[in-house]
Structures are given as C-alpha cells and as structure tokens.
PDB file of N, CA and C in Angstrom:
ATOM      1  N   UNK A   1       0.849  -1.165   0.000  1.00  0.00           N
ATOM      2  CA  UNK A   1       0.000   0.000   0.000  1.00  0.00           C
ATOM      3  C   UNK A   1       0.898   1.232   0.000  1.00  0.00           C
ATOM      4  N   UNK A   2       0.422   2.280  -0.825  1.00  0.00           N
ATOM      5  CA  UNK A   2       0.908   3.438  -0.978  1.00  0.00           C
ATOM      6  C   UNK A   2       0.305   4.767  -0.495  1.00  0.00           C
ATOM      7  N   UNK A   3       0.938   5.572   0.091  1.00  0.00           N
ATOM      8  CA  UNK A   3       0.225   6.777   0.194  1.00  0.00           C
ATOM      9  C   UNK A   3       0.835   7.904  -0.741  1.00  0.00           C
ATOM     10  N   UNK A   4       0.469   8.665  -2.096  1.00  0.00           N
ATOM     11  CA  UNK A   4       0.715   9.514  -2.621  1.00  0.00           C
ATOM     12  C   UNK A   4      -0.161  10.562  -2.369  1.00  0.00           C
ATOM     13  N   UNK A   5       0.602  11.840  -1.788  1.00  0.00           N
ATOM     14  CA  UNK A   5       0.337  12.847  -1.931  1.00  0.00           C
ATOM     15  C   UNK A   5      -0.019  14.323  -3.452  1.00  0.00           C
ATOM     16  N   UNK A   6       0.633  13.450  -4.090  1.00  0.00           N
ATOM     17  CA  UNK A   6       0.682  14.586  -5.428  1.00  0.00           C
ATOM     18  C   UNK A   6      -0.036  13.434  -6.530  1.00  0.00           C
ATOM     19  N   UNK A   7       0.055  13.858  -7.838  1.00  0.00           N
ATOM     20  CA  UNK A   7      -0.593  13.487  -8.569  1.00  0.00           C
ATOM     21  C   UNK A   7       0.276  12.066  -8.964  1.00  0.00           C
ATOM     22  N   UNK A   8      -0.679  11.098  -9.231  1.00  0.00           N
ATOM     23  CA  UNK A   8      -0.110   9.427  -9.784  1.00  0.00           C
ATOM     24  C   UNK A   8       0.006   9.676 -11.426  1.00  0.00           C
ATOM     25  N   UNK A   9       1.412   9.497 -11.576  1.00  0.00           N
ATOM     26  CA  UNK A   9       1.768   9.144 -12.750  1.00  0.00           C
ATOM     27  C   UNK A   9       2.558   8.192 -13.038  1.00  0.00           C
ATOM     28  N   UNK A  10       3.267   8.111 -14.417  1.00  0.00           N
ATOM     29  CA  UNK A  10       3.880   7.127 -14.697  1.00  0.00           C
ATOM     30  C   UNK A  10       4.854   6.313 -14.130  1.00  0.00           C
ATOM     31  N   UNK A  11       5.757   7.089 -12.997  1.00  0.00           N
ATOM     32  CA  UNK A  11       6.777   6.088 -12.123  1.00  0.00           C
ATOM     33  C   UNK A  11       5.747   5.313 -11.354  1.00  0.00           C
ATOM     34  N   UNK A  12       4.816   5.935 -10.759  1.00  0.00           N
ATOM     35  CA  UNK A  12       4.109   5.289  -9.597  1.00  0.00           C
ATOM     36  C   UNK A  12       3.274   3.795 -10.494  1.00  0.00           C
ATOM     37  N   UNK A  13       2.915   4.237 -12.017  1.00  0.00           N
ATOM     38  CA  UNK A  13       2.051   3.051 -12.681  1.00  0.00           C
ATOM     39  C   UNK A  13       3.470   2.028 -12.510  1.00  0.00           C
ATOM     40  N   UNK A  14       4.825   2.740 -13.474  1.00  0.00           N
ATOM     41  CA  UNK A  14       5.788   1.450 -13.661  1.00  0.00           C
ATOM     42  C   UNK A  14       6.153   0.634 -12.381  1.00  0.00           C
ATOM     43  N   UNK A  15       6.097   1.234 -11.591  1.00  0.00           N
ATOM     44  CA  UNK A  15       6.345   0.606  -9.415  1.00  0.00           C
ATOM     45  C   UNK A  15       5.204  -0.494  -9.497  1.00  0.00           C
ATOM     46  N   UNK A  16       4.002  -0.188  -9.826  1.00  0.00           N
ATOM     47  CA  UNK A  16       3.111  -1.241  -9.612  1.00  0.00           C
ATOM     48  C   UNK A  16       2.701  -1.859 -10.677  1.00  0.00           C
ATOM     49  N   UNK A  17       3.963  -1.820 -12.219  1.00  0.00           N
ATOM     50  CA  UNK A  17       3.135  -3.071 -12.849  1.00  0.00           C
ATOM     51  C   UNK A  17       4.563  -3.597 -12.854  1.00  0.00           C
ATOM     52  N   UNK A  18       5.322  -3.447 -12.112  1.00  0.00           N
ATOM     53  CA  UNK A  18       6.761  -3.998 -12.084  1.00  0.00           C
ATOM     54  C   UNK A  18       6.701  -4.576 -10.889  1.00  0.00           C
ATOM     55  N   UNK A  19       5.633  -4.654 -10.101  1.00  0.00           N
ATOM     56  CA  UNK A  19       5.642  -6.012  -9.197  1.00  0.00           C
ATOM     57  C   UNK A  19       4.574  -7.001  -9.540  1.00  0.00           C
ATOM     58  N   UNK A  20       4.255  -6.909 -10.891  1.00  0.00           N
ATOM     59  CA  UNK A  20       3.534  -8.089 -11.110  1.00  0.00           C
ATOM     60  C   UNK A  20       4.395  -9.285 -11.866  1.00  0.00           C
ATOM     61  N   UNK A  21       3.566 -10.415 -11.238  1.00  0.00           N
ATOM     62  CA  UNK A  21       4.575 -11.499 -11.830  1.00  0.00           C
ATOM     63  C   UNK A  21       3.686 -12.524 -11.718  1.00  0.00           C
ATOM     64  N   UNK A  22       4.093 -13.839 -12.184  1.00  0.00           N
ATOM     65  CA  UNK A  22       2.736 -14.824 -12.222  1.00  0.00           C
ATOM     66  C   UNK A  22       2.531 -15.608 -11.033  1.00  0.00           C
ATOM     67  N   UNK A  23       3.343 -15.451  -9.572  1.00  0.00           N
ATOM     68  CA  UNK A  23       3.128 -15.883  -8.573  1.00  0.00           C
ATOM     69  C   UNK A  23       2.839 -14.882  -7.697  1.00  0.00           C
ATOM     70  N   UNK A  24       2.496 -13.272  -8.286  1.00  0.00           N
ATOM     71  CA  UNK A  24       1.741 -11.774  -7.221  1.00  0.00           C
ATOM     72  C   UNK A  24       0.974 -12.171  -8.327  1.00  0.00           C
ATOM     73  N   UNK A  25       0.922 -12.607  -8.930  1.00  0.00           N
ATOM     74  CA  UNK A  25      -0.615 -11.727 -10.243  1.00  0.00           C
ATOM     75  C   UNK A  25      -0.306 -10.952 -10.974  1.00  0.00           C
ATOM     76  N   UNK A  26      -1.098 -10.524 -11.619  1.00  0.00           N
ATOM     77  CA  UNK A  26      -1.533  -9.454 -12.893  1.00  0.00           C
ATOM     78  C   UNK A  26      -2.307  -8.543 -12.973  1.00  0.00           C
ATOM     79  N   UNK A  27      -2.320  -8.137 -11.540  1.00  0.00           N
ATOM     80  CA  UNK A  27      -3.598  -7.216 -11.259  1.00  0.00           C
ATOM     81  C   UNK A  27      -3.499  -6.832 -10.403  1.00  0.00           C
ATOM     82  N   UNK A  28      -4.452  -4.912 -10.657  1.00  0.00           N
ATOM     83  CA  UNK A  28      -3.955  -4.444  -9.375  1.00  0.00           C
ATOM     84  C   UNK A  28      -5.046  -3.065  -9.789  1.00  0.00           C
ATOM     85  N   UNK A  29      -5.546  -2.751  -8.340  1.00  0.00           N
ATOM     86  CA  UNK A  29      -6.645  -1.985  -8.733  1.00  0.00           C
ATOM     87  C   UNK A  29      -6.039  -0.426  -7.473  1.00  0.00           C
ATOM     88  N   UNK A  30      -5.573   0.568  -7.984  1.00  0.00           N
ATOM     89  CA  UNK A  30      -4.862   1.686  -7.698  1.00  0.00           C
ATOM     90  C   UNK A  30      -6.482   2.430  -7.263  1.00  0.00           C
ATOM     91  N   UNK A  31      -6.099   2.901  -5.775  1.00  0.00           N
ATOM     92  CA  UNK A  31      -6.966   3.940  -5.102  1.00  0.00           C
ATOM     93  C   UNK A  31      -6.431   4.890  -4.921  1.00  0.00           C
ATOM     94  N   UNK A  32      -7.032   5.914  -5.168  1.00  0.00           N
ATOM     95  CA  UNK A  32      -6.463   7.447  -4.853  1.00  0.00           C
ATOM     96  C   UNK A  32      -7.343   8.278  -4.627  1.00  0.00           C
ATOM     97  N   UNK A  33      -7.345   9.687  -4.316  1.00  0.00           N
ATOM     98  CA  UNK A  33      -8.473  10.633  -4.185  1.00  0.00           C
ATOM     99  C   UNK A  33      -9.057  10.873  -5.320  1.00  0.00           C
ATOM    100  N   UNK A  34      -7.609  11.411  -6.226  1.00  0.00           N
ATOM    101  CA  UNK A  34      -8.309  11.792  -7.612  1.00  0.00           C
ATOM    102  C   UNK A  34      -7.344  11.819  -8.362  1.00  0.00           C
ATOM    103  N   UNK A  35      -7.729  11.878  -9.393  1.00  0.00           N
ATOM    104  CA  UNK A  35      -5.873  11.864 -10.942  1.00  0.00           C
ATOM    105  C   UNK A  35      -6.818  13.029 -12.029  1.00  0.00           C
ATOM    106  N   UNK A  36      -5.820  13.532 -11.859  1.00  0.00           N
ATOM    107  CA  UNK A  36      -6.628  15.087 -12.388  1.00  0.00           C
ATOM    108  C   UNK A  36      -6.867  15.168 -13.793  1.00  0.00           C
ATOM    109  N   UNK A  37      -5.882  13.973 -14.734  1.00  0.00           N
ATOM    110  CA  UNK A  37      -6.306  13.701 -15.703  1.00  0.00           C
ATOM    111  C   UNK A  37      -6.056  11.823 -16.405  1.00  0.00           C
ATOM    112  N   UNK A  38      -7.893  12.082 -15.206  1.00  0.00           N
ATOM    113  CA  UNK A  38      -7.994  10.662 -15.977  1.00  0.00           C
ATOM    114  C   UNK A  38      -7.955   9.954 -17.039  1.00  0.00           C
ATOM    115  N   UNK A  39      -7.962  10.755 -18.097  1.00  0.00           N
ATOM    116  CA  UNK A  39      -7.811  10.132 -19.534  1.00  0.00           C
ATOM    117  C   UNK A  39      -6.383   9.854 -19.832  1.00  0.00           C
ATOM    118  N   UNK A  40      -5.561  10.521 -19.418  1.00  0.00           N
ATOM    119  CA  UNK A  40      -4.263  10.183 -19.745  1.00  0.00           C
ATOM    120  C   UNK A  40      -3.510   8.873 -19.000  1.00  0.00           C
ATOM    121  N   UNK A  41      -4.181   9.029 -17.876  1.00  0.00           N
ATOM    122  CA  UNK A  41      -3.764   7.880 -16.994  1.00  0.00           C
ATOM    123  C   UNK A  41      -4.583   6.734 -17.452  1.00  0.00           C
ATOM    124  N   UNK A  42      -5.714   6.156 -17.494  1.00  0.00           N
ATOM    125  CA  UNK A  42      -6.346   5.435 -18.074  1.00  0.00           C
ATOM    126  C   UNK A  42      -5.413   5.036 -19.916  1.00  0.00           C
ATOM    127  N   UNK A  43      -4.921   6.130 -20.136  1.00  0.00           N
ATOM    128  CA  UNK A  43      -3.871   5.307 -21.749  1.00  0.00           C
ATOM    129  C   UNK A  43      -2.694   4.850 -21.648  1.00  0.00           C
ATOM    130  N   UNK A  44      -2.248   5.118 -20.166  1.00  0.00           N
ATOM    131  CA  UNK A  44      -0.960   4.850 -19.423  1.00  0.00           C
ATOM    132  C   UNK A  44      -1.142   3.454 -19.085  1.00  0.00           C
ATOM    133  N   UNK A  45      -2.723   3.399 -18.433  1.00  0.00           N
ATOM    134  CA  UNK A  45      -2.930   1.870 -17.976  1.00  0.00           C
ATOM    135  C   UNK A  45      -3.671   1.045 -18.626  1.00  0.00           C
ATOM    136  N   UNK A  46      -3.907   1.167 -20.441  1.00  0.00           N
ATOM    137  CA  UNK A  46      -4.353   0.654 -21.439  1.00  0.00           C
ATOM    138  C   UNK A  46      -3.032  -0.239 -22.091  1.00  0.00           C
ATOM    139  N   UNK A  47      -1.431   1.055 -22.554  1.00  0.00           N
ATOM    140  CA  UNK A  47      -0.625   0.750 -22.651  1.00  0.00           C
ATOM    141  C   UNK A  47       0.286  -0.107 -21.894  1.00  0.00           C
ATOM    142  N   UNK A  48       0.028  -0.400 -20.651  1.00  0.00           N
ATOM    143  CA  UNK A  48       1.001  -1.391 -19.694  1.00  0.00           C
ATOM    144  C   UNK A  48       0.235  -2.512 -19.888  1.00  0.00           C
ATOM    145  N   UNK A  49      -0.976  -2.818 -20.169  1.00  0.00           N
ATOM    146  CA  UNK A  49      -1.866  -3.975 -20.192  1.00  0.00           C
ATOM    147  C   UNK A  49      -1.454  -4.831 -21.853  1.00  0.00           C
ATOM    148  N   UNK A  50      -1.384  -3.658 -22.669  1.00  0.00           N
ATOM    149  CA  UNK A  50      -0.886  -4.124 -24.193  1.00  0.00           C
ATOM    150  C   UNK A  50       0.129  -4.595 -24.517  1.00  0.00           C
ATOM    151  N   UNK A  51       0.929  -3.670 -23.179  1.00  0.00           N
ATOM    152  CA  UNK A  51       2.441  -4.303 -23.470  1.00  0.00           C
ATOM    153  C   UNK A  51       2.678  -5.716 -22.822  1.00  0.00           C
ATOM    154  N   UNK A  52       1.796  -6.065 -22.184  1.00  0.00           N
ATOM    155  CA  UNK A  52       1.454  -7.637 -21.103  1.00  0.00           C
ATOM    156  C   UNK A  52       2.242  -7.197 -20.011  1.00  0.00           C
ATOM    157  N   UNK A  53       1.960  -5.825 -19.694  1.00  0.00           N
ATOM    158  CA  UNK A  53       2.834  -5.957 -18.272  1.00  0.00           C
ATOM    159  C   UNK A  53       1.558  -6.015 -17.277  1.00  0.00           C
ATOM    160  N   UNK A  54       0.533  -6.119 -17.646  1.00  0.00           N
ATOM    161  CA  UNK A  54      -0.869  -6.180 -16.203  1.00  0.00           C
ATOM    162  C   UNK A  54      -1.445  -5.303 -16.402  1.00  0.00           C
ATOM    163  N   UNK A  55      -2.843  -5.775 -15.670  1.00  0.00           N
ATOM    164  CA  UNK A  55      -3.795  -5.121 -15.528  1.00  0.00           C
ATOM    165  C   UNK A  55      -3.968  -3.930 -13.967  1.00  0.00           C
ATOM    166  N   UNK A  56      -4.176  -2.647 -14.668  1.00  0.00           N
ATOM    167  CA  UNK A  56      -4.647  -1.768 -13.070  1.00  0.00           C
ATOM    168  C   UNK A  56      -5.290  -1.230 -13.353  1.00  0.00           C
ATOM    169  N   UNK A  57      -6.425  -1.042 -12.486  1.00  0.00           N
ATOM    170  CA  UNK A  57      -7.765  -0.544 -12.606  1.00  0.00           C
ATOM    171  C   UNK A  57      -7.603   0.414 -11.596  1.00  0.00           C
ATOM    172  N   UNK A  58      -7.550   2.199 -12.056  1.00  0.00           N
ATOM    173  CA  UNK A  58      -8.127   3.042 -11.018  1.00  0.00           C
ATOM    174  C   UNK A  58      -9.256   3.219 -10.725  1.00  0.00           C
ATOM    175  N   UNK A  59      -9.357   4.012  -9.361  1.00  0.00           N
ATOM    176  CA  UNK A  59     -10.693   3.905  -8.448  1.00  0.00           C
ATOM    177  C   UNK A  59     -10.532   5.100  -7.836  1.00  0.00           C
ATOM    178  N   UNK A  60     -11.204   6.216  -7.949  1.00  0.00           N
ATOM    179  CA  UNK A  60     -10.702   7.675  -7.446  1.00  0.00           C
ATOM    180  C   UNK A  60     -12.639   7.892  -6.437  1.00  0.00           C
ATOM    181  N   UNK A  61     -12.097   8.975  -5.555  1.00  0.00           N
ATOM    182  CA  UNK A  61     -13.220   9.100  -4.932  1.00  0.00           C
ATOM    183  C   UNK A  61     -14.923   9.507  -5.277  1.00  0.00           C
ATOM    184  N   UNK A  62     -14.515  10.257  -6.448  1.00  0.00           N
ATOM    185  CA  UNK A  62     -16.035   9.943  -7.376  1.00  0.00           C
ATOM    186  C   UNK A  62     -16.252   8.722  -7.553  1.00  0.00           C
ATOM    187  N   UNK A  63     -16.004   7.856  -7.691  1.00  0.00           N
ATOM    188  CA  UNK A  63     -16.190   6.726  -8.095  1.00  0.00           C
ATOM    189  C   UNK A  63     -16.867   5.533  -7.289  1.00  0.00           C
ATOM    190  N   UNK A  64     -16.612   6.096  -5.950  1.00  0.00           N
ATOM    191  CA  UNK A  64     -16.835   5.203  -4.641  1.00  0.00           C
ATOM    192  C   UNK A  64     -17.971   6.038  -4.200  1.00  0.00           C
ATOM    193  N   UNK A  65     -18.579   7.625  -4.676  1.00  0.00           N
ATOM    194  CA  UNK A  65     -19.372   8.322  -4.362  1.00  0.00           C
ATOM    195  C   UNK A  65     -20.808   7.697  -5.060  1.00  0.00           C
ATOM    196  N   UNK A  66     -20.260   7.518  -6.247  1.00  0.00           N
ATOM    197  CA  UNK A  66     -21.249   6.905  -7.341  1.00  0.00           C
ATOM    198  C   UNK A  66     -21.509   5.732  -7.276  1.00  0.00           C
ATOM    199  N   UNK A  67     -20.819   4.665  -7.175  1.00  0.00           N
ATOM    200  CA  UNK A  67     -21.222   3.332  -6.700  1.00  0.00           C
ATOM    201  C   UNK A  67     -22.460   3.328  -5.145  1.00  0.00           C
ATOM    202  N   UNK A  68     -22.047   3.951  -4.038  1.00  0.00           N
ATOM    203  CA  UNK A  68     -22.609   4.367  -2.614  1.00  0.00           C
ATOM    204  C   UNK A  68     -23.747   4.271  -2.882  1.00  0.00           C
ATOM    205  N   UNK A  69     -24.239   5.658  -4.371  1.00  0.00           N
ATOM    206  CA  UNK A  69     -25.218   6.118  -4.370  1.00  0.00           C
ATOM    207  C   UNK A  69     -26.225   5.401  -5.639  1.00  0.00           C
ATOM    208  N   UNK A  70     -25.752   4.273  -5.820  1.00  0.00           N
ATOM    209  CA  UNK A  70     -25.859   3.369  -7.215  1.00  0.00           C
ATOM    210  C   UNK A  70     -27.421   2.975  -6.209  1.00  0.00           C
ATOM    211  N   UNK A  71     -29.014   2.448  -6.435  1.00  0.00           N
ATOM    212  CA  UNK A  71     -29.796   1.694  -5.760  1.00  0.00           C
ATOM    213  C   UNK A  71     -29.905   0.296  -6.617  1.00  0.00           C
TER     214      UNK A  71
END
C-alpha cells in the first residue's frame, strides 16, 4: 500500500506493474483521491496492459461516491 500525496503518474504506474509477476498476479486496482487527468492515466494503464505488463484498474473518490449512491 501506498500513500501519494501529489498526482499518480507514470513512475508510480511502472512501481506497480513492475511487481507483477505470475506468482503476485496481474492485477492491481490503484486507489487514490483523484488523478486530475484521468484520460491520460487510463492510456498509461491501457498501454502497460498491451504491453502484457498487467492489468490496473483506477478507483478515485467519485467513483466510490457513485457506486454508494448506485440503488
């Protein structure tokens, strides 16, 4: 587990798809408050998946607001 204070980018994606391996897995679902530009990060974590380095799925606090409020 990580605590980042500033914005998640690309060292922080390569840190966590560089501990995947086929006895941790291939997966990994990144929580944060917010990534200020989700689209770019989302092609960051399209491209590590293409390249077969794993799957990470972000989860920012809208997201957990909207699910809450999902009936």
């Amino acid at each position: 587990m990580k605590n980042y204070s500033s914005e998640v980018s690309n060292p922080e994606l390569d840190q966590l798809s560089g501990r995947f391996s086929p006895n941790r897995g291939k997966f990994r679902i990144l929580v944060c408050r917010r990534i200020d530009n989700m689209g770019k990060f989302l092609e960051r974590c399209a491209n590590t998946y293409h390249d077969q380095r794993g799957l990470v799925i972000p989860l920012v606090d809208k997201d957990f607001v909207y699910l809450l409020n999902e009936e």
